[in-house]
Protein backbone atom coordinates (compact mmCIF):
# COMPACT_ATOMS: atom_id res chain seq x y z
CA UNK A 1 -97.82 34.00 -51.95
CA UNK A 2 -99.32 33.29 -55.43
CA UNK A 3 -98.00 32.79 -58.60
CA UNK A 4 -100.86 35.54 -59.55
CA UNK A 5 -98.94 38.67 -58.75
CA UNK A 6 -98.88 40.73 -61.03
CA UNK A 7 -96.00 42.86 -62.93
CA UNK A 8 -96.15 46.31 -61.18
CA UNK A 9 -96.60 44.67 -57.33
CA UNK A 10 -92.88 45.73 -56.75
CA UNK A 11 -93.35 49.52 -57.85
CA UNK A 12 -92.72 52.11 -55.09
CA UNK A 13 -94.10 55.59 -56.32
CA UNK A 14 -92.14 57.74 -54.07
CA UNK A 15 -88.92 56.70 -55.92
CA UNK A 16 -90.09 57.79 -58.91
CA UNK A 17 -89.09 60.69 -60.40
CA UNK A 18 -91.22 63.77 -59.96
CA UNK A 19 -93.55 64.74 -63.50
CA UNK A 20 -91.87 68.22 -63.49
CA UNK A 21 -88.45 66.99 -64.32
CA UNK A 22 -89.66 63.68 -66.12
CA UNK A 23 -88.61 65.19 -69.63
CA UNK A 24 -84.92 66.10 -68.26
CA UNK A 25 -84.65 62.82 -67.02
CA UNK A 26 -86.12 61.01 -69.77
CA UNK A 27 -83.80 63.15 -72.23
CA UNK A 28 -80.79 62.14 -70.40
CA UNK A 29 -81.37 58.48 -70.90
CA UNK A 30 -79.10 56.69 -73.55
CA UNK A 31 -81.48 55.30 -76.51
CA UNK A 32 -82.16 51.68 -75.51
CA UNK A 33 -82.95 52.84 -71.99
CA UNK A 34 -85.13 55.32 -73.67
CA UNK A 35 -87.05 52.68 -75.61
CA UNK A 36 -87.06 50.66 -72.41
CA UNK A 37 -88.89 53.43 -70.66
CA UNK A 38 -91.21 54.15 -73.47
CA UNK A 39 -92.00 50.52 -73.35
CA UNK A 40 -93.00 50.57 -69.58
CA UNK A 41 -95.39 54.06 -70.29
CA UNK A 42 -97.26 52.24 -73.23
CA UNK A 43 -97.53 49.73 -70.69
CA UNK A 44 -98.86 51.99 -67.95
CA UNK A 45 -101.21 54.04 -69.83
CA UNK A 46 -103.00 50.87 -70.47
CA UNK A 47 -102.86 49.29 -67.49
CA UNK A 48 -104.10 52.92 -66.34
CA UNK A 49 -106.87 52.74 -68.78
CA UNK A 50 -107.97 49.40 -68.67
CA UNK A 51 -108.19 49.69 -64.22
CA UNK A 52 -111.31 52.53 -65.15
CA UNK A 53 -113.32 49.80 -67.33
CA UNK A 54 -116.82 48.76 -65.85
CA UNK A 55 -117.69 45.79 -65.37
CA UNK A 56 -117.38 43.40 -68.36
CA UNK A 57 -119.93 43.94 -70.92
CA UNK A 58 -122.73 41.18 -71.52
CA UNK A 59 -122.03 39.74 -75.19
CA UNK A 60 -123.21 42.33 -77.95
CA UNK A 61 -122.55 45.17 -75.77
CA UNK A 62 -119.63 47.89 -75.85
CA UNK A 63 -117.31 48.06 -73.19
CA UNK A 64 -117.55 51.66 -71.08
CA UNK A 65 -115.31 53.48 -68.55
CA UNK A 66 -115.72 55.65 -65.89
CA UNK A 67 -113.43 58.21 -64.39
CA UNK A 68 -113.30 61.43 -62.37
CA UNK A 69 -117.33 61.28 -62.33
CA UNK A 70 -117.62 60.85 -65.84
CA UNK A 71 -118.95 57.37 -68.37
CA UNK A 72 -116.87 56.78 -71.71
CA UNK A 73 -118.04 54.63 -74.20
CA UNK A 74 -115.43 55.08 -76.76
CA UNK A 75 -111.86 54.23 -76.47
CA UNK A 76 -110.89 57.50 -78.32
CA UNK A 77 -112.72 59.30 -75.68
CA UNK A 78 -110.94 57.58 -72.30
CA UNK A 79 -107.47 57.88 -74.00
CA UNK A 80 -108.02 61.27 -74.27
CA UNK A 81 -109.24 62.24 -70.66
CA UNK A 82 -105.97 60.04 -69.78
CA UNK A 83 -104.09 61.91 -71.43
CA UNK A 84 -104.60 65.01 -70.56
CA UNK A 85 -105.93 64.73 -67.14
CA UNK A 86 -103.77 61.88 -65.36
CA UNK A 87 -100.29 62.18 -67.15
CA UNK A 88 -98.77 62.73 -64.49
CA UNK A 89 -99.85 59.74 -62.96
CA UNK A 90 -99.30 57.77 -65.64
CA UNK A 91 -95.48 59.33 -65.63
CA UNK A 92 -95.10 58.28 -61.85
CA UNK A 93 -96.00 54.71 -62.83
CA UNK A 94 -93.81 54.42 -65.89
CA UNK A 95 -90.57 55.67 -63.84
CA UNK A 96 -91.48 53.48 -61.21
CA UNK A 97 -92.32 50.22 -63.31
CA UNK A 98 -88.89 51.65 -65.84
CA UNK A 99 -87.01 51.70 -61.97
CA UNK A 100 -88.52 48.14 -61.53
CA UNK A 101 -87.45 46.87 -64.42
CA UNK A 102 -83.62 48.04 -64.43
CA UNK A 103 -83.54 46.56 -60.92
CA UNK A 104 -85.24 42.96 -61.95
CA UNK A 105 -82.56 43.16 -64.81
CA UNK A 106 -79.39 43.52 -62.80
CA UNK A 107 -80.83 40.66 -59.78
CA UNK A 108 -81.14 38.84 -62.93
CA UNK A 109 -77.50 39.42 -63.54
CA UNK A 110 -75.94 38.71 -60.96
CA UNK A 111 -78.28 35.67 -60.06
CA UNK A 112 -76.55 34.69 -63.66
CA UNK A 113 -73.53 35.60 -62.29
CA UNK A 114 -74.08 33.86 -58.69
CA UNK A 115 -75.28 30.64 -60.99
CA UNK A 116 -72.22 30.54 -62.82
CA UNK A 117 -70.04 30.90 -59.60
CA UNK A 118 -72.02 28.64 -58.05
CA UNK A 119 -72.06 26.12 -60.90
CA UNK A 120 -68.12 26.51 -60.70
CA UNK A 121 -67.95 25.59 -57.17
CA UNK A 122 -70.10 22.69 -57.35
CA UNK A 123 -68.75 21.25 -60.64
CA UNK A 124 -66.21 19.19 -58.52
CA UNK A 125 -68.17 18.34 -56.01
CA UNK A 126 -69.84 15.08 -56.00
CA UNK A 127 -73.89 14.69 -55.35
CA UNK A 128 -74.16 11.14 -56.19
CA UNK A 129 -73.86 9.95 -52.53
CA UNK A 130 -76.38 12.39 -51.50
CA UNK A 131 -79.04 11.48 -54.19
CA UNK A 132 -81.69 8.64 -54.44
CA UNK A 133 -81.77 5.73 -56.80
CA UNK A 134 -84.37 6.42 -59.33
CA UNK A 135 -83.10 3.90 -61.68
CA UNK A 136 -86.28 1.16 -60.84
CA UNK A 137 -88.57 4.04 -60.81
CA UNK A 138 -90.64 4.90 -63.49
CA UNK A 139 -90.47 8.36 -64.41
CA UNK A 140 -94.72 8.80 -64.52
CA UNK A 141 -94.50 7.66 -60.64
CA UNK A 142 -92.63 10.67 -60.44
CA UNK A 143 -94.40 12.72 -62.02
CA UNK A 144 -98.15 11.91 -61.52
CA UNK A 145 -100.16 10.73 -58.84
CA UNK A 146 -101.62 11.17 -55.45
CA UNK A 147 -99.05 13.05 -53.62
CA UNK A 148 -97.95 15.24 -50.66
CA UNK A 149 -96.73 18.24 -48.92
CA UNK A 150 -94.24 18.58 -47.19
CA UNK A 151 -93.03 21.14 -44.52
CA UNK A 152 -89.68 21.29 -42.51
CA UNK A 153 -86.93 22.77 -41.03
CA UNK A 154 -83.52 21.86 -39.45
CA UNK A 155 -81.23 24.66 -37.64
CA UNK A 156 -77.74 23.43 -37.34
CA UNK A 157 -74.77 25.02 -38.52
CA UNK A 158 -73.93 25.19 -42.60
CA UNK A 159 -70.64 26.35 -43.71
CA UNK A 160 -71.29 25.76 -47.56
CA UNK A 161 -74.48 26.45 -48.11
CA UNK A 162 -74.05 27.26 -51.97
CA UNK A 163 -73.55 23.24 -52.16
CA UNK A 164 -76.36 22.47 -49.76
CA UNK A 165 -78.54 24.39 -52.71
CA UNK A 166 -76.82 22.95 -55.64
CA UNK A 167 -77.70 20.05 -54.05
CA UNK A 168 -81.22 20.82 -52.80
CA UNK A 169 -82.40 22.38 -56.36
CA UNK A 170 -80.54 18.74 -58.28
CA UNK A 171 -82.53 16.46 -55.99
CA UNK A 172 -86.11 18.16 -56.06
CA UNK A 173 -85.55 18.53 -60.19
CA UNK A 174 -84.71 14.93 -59.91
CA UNK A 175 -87.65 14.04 -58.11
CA UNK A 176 -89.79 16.40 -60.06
CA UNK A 177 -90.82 17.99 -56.97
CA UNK A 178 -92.12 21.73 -56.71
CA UNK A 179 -91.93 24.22 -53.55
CA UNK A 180 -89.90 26.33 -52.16
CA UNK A 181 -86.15 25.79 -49.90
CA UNK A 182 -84.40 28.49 -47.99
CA UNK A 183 -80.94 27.67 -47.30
CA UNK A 184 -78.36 29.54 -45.06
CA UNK A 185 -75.59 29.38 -42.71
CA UNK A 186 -78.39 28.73 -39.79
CA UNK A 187 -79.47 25.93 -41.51
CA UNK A 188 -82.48 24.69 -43.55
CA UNK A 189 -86.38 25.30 -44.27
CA UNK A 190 -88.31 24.02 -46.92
CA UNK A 191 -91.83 23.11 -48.23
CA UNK A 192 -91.80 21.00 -51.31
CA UNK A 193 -94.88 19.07 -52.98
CA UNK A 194 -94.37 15.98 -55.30
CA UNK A 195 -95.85 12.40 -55.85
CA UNK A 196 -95.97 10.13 -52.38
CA UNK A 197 -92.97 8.20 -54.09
CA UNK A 198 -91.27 11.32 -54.61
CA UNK A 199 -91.36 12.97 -51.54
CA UNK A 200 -90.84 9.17 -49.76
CA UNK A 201 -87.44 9.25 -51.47
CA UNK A 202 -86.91 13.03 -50.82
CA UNK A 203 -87.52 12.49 -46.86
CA UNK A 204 -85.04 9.42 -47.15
CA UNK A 205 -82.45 11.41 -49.03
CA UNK A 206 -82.95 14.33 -46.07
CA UNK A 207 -82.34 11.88 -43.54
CA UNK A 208 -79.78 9.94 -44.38
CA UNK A 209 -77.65 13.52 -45.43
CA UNK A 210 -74.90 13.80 -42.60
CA UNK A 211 -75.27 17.38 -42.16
CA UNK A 212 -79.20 17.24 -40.87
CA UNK A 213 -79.22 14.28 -39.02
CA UNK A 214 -83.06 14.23 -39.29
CA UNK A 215 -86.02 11.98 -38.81
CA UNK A 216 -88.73 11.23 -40.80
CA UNK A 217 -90.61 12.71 -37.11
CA UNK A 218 -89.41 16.17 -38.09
CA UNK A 219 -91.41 16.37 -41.73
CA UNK A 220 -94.94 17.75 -41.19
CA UNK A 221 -97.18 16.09 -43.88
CA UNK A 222 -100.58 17.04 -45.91
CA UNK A 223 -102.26 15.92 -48.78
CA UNK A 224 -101.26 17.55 -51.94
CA UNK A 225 -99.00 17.07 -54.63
CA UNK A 226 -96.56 19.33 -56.78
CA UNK A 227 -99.48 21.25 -58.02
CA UNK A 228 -99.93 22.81 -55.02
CA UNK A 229 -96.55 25.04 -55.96
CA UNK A 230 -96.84 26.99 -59.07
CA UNK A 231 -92.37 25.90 -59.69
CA UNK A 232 -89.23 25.23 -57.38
CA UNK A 233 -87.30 27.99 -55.40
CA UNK A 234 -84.55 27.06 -54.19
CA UNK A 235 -81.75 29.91 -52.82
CA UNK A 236 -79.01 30.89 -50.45
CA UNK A 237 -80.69 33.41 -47.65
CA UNK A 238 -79.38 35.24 -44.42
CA UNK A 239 -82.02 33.66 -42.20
CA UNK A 240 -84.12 30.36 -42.77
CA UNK A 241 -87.50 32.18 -41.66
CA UNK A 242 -87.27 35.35 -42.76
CA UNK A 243 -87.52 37.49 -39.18
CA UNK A 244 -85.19 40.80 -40.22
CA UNK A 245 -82.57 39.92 -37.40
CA UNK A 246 -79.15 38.63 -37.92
CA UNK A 247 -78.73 34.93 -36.44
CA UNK A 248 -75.47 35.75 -35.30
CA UNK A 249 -77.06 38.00 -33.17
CA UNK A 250 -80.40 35.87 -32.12
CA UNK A 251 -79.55 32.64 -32.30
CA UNK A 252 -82.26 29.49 -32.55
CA UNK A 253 -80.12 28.59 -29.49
CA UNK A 254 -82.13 30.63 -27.12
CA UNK A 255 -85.28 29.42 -27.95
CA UNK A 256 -87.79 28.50 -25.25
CA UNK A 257 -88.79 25.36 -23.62
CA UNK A 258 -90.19 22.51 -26.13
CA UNK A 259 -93.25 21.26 -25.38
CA UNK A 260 -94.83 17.40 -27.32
CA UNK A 261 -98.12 18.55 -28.45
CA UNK A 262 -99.34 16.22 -25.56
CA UNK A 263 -97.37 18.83 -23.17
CA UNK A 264 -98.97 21.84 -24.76
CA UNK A 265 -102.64 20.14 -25.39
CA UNK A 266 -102.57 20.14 -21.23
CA UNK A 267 -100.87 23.38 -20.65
CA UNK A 268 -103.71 24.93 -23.32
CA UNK A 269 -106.12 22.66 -21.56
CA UNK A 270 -104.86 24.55 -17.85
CA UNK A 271 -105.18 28.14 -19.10
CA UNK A 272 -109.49 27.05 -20.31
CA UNK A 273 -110.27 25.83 -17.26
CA UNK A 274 -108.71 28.81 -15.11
CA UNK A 275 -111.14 31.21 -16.84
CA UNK A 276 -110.46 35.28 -17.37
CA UNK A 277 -109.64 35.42 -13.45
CA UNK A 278 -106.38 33.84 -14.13
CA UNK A 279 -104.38 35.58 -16.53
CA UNK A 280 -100.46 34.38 -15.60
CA UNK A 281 -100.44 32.73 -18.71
CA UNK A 282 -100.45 34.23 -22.19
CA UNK A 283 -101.19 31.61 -25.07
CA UNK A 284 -99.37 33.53 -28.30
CA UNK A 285 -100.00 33.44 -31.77
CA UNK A 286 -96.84 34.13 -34.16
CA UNK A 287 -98.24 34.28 -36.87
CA UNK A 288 -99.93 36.92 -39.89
CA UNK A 289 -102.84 38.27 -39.35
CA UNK A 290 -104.40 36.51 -42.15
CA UNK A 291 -103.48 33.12 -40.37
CA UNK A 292 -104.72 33.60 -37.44
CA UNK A 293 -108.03 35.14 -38.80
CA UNK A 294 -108.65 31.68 -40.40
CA UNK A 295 -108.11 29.47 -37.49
CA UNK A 296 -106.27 29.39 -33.84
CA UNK A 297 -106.27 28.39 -30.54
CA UNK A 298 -108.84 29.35 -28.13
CA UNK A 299 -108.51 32.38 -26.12
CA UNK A 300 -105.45 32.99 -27.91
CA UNK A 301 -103.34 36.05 -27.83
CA UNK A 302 -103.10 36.57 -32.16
CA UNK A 303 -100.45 39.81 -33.15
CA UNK A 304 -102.57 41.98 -35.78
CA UNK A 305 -99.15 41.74 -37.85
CA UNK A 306 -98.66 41.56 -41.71
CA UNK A 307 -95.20 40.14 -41.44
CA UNK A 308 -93.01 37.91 -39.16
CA UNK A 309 -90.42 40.68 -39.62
CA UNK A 310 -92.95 42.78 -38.00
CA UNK A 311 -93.26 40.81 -34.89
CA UNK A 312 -89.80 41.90 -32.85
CA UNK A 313 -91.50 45.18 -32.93
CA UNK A 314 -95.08 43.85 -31.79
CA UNK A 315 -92.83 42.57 -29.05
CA UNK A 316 -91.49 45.41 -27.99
CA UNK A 317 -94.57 47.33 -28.03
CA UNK A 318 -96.24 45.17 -25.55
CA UNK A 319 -93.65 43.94 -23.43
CA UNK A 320 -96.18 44.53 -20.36
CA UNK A 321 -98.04 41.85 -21.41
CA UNK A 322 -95.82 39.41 -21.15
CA UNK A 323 -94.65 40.67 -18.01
CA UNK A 324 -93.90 37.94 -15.16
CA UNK A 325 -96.46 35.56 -17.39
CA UNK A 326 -95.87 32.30 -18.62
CA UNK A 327 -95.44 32.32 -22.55
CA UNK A 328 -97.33 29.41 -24.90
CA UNK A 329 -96.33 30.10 -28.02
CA UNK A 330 -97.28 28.32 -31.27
CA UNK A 331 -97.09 28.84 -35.01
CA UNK A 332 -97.57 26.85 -38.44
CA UNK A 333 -94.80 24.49 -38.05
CA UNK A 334 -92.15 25.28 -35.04
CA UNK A 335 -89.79 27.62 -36.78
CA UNK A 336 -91.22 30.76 -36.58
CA UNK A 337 -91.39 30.26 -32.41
CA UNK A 338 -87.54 28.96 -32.79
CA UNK A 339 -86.56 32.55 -33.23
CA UNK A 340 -89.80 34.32 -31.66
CA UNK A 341 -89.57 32.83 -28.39
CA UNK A 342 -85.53 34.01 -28.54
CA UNK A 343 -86.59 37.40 -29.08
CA UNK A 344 -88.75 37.54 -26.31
CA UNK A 345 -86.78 35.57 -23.64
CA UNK A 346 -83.81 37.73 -24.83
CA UNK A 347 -86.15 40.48 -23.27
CA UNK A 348 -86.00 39.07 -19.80
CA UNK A 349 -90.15 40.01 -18.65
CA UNK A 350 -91.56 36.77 -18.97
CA UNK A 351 -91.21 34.11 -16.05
CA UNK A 352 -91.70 31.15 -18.63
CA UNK A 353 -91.24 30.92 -22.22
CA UNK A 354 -92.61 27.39 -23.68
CA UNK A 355 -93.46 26.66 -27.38
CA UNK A 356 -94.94 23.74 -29.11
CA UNK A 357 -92.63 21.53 -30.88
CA UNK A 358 -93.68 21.01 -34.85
CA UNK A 359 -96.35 23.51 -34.43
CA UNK A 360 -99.99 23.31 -35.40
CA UNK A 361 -99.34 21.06 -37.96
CA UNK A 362 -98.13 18.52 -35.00
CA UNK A 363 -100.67 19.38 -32.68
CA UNK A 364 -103.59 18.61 -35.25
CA UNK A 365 -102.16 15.09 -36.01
CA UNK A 366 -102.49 14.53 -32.13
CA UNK A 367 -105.49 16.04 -31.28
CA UNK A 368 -107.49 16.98 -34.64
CA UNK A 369 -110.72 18.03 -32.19
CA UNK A 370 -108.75 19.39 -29.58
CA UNK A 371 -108.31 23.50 -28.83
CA UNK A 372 -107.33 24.49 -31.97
CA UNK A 373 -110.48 25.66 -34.33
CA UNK A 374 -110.35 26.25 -37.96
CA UNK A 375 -108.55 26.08 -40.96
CA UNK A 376 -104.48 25.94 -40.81
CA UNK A 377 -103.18 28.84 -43.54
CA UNK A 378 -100.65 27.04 -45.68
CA UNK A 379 -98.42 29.02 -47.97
CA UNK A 380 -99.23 27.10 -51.26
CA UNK A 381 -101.97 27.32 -53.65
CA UNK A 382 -104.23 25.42 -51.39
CA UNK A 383 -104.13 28.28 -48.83
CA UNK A 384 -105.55 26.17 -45.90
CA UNK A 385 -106.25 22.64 -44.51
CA UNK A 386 -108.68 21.61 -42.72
CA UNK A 387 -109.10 18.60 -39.71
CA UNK A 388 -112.19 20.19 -38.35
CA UNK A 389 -115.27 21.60 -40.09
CA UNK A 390 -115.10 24.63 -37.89
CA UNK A 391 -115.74 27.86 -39.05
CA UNK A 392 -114.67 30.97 -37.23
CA UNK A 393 -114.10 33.84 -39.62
CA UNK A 394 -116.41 35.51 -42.16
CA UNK A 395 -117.18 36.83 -45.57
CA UNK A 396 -115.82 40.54 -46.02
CA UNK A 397 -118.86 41.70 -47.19
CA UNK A 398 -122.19 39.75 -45.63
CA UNK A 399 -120.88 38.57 -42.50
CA UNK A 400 -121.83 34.71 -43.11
CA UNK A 401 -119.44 32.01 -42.00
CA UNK A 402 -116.75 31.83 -44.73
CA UNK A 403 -113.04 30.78 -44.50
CA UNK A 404 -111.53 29.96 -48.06
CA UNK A 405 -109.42 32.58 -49.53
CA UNK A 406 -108.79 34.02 -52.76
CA UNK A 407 -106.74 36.83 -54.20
CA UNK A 408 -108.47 40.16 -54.94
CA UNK A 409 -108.92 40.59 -58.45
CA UNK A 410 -108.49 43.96 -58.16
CA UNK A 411 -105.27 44.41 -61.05
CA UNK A 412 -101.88 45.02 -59.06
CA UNK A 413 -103.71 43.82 -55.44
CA UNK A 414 -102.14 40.49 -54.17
CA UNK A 415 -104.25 40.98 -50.70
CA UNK A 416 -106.14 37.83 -49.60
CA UNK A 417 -109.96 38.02 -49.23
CA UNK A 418 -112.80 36.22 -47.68
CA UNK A 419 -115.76 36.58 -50.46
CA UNK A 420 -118.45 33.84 -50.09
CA UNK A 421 -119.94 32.41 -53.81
CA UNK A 422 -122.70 34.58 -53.28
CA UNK A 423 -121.12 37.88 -53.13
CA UNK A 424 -118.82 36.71 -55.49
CA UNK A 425 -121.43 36.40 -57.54
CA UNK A 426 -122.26 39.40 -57.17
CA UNK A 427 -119.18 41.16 -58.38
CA UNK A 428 -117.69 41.74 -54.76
CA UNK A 429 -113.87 39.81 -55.50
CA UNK A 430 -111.77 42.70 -54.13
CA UNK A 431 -110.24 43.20 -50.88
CA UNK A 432 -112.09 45.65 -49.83
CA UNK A 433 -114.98 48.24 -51.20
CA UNK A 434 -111.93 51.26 -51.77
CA UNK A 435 -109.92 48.90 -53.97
CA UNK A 436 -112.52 47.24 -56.08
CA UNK A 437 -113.81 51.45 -56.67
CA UNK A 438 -109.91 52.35 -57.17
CA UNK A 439 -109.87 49.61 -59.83
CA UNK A 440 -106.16 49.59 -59.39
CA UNK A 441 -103.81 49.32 -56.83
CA UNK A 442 -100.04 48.28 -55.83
CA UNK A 443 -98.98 46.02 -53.43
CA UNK A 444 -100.46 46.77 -49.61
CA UNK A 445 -101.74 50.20 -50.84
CA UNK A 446 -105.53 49.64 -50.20
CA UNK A 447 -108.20 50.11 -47.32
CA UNK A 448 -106.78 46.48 -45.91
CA UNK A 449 -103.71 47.53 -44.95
CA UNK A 450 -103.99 51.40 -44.73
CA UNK A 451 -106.20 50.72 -41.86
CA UNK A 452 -104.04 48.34 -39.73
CA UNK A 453 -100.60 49.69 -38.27
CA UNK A 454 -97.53 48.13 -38.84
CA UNK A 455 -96.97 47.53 -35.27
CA UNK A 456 -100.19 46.95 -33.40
CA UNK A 457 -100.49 48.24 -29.80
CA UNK A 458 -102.27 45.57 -27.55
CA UNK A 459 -104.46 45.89 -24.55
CA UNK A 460 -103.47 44.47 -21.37
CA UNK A 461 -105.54 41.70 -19.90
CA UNK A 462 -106.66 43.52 -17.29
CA UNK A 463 -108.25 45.91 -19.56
CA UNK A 464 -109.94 43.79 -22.32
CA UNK A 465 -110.32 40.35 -23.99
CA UNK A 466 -107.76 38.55 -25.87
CA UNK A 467 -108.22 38.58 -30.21
């Protein structure tokens, strides 16, 4: 999501070995893996250590620590308790971070590995016909300036895709553009930010590539730049949105009925004026939780899911709702109701299944005061734009209007939060109260996510309001 995720987000505890055999295990290691894993303790003792510190001392004053009920001003004194009382915590971590590691070192390898076969594969193949002239561009107009951000996606059928990356990561390094591109055998999806001469030449280059066959109609645009991306990503995948489902299987091909965002703006427009009598029509949300809490459609139907991966599931949970309805069903940009809407017509309870074509994104050019209210969540550093000054969620911890998001600062937490300056002010930056008192968390292990379940039972109309 962020570049700001920090180095033990990948861990996963119960893999680690258990502390009662840690010294076998750590005996049988060869040396170098043995000074590896010493490394990663060091490192988790003080990551340990440094999670109890208060709050950061005013200038002149010592830092203290508190843990298990108990202050320590000295560090002598909090190394010790660690020591003796959470070792085997601190052992868990280590084996788990030492497990990271090995495993970021061999995707490492054999990304080296997948680089040099790819670089062998592409060295006779020629990009020049698929690249822009720079040559009466200066490099600075490349580089710097206003810019923009860009957000696509093409499905059509790629049998090289290795070269359709080769050539993807050459052309945004060319262009100096930053972002990322998912490549595979389905097709194409990308977000990419650069200068407005950069990404001009990058739409051109997109269009005029005989594979896509795209328009400049099909690029979603925003203000932004290549600062909005911390660097470039650009790789081979099994699926263009990332859904958990082979495409082989669910194919794009079954997707539901395209509707202009004029269609949808008077389908949307339909469902409002019917009221809560009339509920034959469902008006669906695909995306995360955190999108959705940020900004949507009114009296919208919006999955309490973490993940798109997640949202097969959701589906099958709650087929009855979708029951002999008709299905609106929207998302950022289009591609996550491409495969959505296949899933659930490939269920066979819905009477309609429609979805609107280049997604919110689309729909706001059209109609930037029409249904939808709130910010659009944008998977960038900016987080969200904005074409209405509507508010609709709140600050986690005083309830005022608030809608900008910011990552907890809780160390190891890459959760999103809603803290207005004032509370902010006030010290309250974590996700929630149980991990800014943990002090230290891993990824999704905190009172955010504990508390939601992976796949969310809905109510049926009948028996309560939409989210």
């Amino acid at each position: 999501m962020s570049s700001v995720c920090f180095e033990f987000q990948d861990c996963e505890l119960g893999n680690a070995c258990s502390p009662n055999n840690t010294f076998k295990e750590e005996k049988q290691l060869s040396a170098s893996l043995r000074r590896c894993y010493n490394f990663n303790k060091r490192k988790s003792f003080s990551a340990f250590v440094a999670s109890k510190q208060e709050a950061s001392p005013e200038v002149g004053e010592s830092p203290s620590w508190f843990c298990c009920g108990r202050t320590f001003a000295e560090h002598a004194a909090i190394h010790q308790h660690v020591a003796r009382t959470h070792i085997g915590e601190i052992q868990q971590l280590a084996w788990a971070q030492f497990d990271h590691t090995l495993r970021q070192q061999q995707e490492e390898e054999e990304e080296d590995e997948d680089d040099s076969k790819l670089s062998d594969e592409c060295s006779s193949v020629d990009f020049s016909a698929w690249m822009p002239d720079v040559s009466h561009i200066l490099e600075e107009q490349l580089e710097k300036g206003p810019g923009k951000v860009l957000l696509y996606y093409r499905y059509c059928s790629v049998t090289e895709p290795h070269i359709v990356c080769a050539w993807q990561r050459a052309l945004c390094q060319r262009l100096h553009l930053t972002g990322k591109v998912r490549v595979a055998t389905e097709g194409i999806n990308g977000t990419v930010g650069g200068t407005h001469i950069a990404t001009e030449l990058y739409v051109d280059a997109m269009c005029s590539h005989p594979l896509f066959y795209m328009d400049k109609e099909d690029f979603k645009t925003s203000d932004g730049g290549p600062e909005c991306f911390t660097d470039l990503k650009v790789g081979v995948f099994k699926e263009i949105v990332p859904m958990g489902l082979d495409p082989d299987v669910l194919s794009y091909q079954l997707a539901g009925v395209h509707l202009e965002p004029e269609e949808f703006h008077k389908e949307v427009e339909a469902l409002l004026a019917k009221g809560d009598s009339h509920n034959d029509a469902v008006l669906l949300d695909c995306r995360n939780f955190y999108e959705s809490k940020i900004g949507q459609f009114l009296r919208c139907l919006a999955p309490d899911i973490r993940k798109f991966s997640y949202f097969p599931d959701y589906v099958d949970h709650n087929l009855e709702l979708f029951r002999d309805k008709k299905v609106l069903m929207y998302c950022t940009g289009g591609i996550r109701c491409e495969r959505g809407s296949a899933y659930l017509r490939s269920k066979n309870v819905c009477k309609e299944v429609y979805q609107l074509k280049g997604g919110i994104h689309k729909y706001l050019e059209r109609f930037p005061d029409g249904f939808y209210r709130g910010k659009l969540f944008v998977f960038d550093e900016r987080y969200a734009i904005s074409s209405n000054d509507d508010v609709i969620a709140a600050c986690r911890y005083c309830g005022r209007p608030w809608d900008r998001y910011q990552l907890c600062t809780t160390r190891f937490c890459c959760q999103l939060v809603l803290s207005c300056p004032t509370c902010r002010s006030e010290g309250h930056t974590a996700c929630c109260p149980g991990c800014f008192s943990a002090g230290a968390r891993r990824k999704e292990e905190c009172e955010c996510t504990d508390g939601r379940p992976r796949i969310p039972q809905d109510v049926n109309h009948e028996d309560g309001p939409l989210h």
